[in-house]
C-alpha atoms as a PDB file:
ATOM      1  CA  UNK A   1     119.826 108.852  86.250  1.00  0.00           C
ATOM      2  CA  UNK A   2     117.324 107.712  88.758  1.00  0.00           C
ATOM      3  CA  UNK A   3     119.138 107.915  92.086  1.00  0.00           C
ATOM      4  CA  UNK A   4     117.102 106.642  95.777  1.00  0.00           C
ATOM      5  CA  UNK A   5     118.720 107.370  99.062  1.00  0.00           C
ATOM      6  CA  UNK A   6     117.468 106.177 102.444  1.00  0.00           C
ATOM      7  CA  UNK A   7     118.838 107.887 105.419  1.00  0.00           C
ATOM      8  CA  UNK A   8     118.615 105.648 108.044  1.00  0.00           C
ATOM      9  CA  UNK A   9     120.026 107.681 110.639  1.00  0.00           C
ATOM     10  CA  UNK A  10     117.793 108.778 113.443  1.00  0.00           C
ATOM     11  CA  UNK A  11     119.572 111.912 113.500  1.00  0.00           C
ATOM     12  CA  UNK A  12     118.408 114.608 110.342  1.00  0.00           C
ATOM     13  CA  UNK A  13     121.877 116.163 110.356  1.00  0.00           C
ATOM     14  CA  UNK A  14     124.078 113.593 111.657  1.00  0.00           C
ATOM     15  CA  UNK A  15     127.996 112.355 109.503  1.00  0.00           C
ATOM     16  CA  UNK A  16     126.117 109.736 107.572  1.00  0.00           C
ATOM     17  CA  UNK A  17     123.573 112.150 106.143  1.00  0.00           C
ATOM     18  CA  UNK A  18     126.042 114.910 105.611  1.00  0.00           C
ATOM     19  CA  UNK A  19     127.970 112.629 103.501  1.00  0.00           C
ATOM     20  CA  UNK A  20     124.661 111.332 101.543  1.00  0.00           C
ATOM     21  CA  UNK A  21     123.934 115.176 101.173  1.00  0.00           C
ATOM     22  CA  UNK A  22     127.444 115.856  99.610  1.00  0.00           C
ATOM     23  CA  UNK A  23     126.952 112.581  97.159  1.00  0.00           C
ATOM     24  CA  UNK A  24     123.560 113.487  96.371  1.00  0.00           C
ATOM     25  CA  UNK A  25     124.566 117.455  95.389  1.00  0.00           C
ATOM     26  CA  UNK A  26     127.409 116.424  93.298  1.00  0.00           C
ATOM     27  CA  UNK A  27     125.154 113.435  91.477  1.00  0.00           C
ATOM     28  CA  UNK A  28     122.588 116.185  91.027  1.00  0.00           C
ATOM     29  CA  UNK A  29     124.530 118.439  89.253  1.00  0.00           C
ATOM     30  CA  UNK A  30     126.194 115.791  87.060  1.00  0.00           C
ATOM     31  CA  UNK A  31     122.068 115.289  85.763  1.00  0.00           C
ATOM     32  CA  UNK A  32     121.066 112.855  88.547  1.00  0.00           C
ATOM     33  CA  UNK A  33     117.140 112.949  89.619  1.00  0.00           C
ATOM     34  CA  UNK A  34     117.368 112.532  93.297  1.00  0.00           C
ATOM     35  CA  UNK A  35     114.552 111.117  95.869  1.00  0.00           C
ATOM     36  CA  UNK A  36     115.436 110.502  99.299  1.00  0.00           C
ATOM     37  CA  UNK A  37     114.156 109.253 102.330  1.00  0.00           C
ATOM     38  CA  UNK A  38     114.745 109.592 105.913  1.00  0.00           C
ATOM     39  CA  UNK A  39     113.508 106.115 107.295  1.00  0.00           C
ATOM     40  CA  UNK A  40     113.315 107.008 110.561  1.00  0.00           C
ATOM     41  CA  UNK A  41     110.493 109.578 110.275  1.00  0.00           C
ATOM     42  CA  UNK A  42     108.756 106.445 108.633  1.00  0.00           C
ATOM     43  CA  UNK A  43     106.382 103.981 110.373  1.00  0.00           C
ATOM     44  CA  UNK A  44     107.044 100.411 108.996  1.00  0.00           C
ATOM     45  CA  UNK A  45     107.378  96.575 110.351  1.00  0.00           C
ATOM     46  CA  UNK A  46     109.934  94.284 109.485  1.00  0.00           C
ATOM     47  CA  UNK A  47     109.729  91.028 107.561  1.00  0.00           C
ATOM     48  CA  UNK A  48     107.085  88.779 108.978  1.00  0.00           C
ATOM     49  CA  UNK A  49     108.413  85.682 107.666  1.00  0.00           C
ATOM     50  CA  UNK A  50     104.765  84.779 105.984  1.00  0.00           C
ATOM     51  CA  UNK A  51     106.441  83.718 102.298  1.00  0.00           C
ATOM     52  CA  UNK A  52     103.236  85.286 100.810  1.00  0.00           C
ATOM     53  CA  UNK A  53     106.170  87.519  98.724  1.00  0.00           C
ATOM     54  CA  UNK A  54     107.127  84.119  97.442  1.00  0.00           C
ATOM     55  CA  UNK A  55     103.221  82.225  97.393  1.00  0.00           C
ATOM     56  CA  UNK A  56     100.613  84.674  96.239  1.00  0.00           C
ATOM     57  CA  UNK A  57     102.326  88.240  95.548  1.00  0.00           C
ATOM     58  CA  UNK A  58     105.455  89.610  93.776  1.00  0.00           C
ATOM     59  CA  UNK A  59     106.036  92.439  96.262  1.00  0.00           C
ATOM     60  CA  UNK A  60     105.896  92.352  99.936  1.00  0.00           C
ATOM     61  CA  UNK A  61     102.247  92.174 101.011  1.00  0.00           C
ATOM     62  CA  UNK A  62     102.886  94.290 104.292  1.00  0.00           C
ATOM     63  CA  UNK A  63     101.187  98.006 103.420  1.00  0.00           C
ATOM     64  CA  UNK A  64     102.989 100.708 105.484  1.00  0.00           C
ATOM     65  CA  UNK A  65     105.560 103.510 105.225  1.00  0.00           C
ATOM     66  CA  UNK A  66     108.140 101.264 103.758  1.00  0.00           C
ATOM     67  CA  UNK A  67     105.778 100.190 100.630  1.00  0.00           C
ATOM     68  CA  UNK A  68     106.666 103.539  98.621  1.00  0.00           C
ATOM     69  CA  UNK A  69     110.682 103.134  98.927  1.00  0.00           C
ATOM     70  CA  UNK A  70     110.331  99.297  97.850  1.00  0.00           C
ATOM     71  CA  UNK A  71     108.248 100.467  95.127  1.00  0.00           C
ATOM     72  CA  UNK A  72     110.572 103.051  94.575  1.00  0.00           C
ATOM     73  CA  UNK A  73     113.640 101.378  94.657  1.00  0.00           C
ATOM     74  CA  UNK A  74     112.345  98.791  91.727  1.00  0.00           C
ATOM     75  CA  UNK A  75     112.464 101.753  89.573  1.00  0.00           C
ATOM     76  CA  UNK A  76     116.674 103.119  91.029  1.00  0.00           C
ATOM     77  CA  UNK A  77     118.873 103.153  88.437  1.00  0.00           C
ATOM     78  CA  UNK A  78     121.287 103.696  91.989  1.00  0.00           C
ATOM     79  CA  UNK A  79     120.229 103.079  95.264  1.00  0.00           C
ATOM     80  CA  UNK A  80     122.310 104.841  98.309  1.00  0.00           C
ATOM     81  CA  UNK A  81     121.858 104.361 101.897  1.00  0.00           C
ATOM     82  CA  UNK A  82     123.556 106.037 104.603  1.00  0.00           C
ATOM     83  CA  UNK A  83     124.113 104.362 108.176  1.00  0.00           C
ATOM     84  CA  UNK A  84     125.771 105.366 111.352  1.00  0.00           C
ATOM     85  CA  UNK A  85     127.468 102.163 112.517  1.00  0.00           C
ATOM     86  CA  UNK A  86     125.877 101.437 116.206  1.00  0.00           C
ATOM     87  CA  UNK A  87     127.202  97.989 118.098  1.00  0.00           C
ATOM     88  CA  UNK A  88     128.779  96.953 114.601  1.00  0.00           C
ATOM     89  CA  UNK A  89     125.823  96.675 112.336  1.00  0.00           C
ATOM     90  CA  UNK A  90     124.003  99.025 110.385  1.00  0.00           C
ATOM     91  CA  UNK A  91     121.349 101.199 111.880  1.00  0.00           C
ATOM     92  CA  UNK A  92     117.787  99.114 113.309  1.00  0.00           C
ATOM     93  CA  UNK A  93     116.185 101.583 110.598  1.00  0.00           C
ATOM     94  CA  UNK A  94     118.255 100.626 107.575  1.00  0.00           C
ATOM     95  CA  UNK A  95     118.492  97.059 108.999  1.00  0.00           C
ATOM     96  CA  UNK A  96     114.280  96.755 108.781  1.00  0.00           C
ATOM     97  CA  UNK A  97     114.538  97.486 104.916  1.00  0.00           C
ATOM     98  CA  UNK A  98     117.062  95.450 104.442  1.00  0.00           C
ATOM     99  CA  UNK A  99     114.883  92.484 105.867  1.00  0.00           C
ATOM    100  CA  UNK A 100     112.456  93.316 103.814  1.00  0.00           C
ATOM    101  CA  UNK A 101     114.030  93.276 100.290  1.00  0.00           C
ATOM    102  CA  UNK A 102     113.686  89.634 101.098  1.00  0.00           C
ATOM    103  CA  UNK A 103     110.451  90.457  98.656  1.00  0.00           C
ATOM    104  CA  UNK A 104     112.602  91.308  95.930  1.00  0.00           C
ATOM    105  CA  UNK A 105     113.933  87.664  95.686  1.00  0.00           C
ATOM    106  CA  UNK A 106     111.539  85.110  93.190  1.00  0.00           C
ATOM    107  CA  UNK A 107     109.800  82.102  94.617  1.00  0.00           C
ATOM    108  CA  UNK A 108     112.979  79.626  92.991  1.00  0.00           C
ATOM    109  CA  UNK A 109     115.682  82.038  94.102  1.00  0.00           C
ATOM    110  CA  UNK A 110     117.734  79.055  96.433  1.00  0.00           C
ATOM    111  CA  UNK A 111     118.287  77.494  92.682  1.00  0.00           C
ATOM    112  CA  UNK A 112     117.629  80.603  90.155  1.00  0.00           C
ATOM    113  CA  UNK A 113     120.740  81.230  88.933  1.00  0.00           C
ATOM    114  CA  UNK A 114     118.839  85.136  88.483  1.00  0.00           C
ATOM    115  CA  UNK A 115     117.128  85.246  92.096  1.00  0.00           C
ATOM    116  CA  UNK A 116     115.846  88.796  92.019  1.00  0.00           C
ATOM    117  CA  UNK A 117     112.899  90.174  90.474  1.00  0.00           C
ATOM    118  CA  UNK A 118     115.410  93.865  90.743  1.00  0.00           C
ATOM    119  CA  UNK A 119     116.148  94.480  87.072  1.00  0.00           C
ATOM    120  CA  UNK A 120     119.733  94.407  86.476  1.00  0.00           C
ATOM    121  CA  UNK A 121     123.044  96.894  86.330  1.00  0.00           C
ATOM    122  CA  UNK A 122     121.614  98.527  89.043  1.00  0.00           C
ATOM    123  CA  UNK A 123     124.268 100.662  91.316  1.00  0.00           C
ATOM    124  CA  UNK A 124     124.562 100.580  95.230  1.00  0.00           C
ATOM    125  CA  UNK A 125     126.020 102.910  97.405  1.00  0.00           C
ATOM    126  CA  UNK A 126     127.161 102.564 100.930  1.00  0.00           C
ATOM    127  CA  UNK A 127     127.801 105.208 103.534  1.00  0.00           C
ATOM    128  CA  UNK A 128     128.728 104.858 106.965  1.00  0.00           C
ATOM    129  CA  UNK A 129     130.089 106.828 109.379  1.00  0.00           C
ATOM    130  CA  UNK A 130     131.435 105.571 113.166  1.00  0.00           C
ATOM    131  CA  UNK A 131     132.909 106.814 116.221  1.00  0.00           C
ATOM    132  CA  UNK A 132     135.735 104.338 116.603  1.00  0.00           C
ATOM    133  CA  UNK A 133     138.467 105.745 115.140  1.00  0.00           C
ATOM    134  CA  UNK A 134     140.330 102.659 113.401  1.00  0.00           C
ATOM    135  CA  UNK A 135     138.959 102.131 109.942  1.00  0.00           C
ATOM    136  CA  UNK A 136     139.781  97.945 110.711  1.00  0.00           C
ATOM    137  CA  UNK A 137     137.276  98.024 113.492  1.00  0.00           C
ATOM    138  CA  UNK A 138     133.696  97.005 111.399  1.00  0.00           C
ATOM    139  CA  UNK A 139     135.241  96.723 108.302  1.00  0.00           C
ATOM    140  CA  UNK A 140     133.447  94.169 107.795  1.00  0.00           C
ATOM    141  CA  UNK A 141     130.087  95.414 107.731  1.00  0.00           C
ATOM    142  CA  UNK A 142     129.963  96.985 104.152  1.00  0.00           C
ATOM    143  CA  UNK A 143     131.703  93.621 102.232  1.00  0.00           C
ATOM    144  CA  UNK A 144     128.846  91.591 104.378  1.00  0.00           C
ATOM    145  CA  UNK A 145     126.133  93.742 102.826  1.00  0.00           C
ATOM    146  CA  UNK A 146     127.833  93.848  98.905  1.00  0.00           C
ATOM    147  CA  UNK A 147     127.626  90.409  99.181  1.00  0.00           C
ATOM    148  CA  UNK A 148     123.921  90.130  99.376  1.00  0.00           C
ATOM    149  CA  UNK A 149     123.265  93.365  96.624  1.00  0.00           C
ATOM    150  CA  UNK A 150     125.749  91.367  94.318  1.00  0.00           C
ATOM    151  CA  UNK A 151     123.464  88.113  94.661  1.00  0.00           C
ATOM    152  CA  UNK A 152     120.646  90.615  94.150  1.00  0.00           C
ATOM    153  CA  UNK A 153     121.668  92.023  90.543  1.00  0.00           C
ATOM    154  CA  UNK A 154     123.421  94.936  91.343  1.00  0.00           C
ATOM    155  CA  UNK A 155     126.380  95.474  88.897  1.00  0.00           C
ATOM    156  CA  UNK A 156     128.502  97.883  90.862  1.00  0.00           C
ATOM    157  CA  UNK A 157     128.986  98.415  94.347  1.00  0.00           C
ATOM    158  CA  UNK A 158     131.329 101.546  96.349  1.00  0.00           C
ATOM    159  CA  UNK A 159     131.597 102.516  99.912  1.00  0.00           C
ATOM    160  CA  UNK A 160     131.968 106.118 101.463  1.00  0.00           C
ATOM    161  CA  UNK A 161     133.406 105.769 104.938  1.00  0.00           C
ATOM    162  CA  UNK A 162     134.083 107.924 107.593  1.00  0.00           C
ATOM    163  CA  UNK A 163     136.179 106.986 111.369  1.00  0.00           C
ATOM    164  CA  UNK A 164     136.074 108.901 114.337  1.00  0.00           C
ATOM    165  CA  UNK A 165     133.429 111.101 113.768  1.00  0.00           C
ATOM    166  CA  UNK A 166     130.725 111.205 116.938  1.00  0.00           C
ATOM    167  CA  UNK A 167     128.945 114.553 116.716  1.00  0.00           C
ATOM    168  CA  UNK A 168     126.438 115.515 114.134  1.00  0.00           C
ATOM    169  CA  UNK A 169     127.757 116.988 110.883  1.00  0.00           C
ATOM    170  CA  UNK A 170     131.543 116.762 112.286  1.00  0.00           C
ATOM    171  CA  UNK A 171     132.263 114.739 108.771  1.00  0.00           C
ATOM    172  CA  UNK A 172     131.784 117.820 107.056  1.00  0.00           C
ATOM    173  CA  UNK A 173     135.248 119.076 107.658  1.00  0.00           C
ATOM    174  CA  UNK A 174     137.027 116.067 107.236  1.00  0.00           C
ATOM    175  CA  UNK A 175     138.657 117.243 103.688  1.00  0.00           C
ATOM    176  CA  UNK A 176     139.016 113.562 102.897  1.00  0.00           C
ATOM    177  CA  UNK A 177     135.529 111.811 103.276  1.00  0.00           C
ATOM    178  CA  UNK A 178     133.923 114.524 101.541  1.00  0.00           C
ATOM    179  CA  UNK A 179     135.871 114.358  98.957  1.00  0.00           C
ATOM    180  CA  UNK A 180     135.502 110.231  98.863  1.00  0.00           C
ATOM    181  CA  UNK A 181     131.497 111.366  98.409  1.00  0.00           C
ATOM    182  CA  UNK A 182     131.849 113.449  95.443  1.00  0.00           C
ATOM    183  CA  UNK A 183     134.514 111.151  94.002  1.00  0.00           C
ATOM    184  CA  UNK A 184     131.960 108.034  93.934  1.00  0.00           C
ATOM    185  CA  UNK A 185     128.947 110.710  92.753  1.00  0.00           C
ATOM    186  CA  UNK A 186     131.220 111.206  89.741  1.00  0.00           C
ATOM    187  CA  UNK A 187     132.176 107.723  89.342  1.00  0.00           C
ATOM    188  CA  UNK A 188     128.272 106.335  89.741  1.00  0.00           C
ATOM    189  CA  UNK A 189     127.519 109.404  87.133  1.00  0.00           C
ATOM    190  CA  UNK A 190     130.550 108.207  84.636  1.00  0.00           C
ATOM    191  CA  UNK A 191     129.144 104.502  84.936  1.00  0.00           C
ATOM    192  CA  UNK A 192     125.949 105.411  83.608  1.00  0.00           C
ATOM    193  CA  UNK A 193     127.522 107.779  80.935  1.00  0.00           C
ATOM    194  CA  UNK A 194     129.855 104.874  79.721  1.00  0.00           C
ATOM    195  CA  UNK A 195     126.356 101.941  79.542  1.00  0.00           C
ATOM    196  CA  UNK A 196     124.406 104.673  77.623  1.00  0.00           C
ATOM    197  CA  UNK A 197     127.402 105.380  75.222  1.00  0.00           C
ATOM    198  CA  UNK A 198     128.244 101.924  74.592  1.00  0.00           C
END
């Protein structure tokens, strides 16, 4: 299976990543070909509103860092990304990619009743991690974003999330959020098992 992650935390090591790391080496050793990418060592712009993604192109028609993951995403069987929650949104560097799968959508997509250009039954995986320490507080950032990779195609989506964790890598001994990681890993793995067996 053709897994992407983007890391969008500025920090290499920090809860989000650790969790991505623990999702990524169980989905690896259940077969999973892994590619990841840490968007903050990236250079990219967001969406520029210009509609040529929807006028003369089917991809966005800005060239920079963020071309290759687009392009690469296309081709995800699963796509992961990992986000500190800062002010109650995802990270500014997940948050610029985001933006600009607005390229993925076709020119009719306001009426298509199959707006994306994404091919379908594709998988997404959310991990966040925050400081507060009551899971109620932001809840609502992970149904906000399922919402818009539902409308996009994708046929499953699961959340990893981790409270009250503020210094780097302190998720990794919190028994109970690494075990959530390997958990979906195995569940992502066992969807893919069950399409190719039936």
């Amino acid at each position: 299976m053709n897994i992407v992650c983007l890391l969008g935390s500025p920090r290499p090591s920090g809860n989000s990543a650790t969790l991505a790391k623990r999702f990524l080496d169980t989905a690896a050793g259940l077969g999973g070909r892994v590619r990841t990418f840490h968007l903050n060592q990236l250079a990219y712009r967001g969406c520029q509103a210009c509609y040529a993604c929807k006028q003369k192109l089917d991809r966005c028609i800005l060239e920079d860092d963020l071309t290759e993951v687009l392009a690469a995403v296309v081709e995800a069987e699963v796509l992961v990304t990992a986000t500190p929650v800062y002010f109650g949104e995802v990270s500014s560097q997940l948050k610029g990619f985001i933006d600009r799968t607005f390229s993925y959508l076709k020119p009719d997509y306001l009426t298509n009743p199959n707006p994306c250009r994404l091919g379908p039954g594709k998988q997404w995986v959310f991990i966040a991690s925050q400081g507060h320490n009551d899971p109620d507080v932001f809840a609502d950032v992970y149904p906000r974003y399922a919402y818009f990779f539902k409308w996009f195609g994708f046929g499953a989506t699961h959340a990893i999330r981790a409270c009250g964790v503020r210094q780097a890598g302190e998720v990794a001994e919190r028994p109970e959020a690494m075990a959530r990681a390997e958990e979906v890993a195995r569940l992502v793995m066992g969807n893919k098992q069950r399409l190719e067996e039936g």
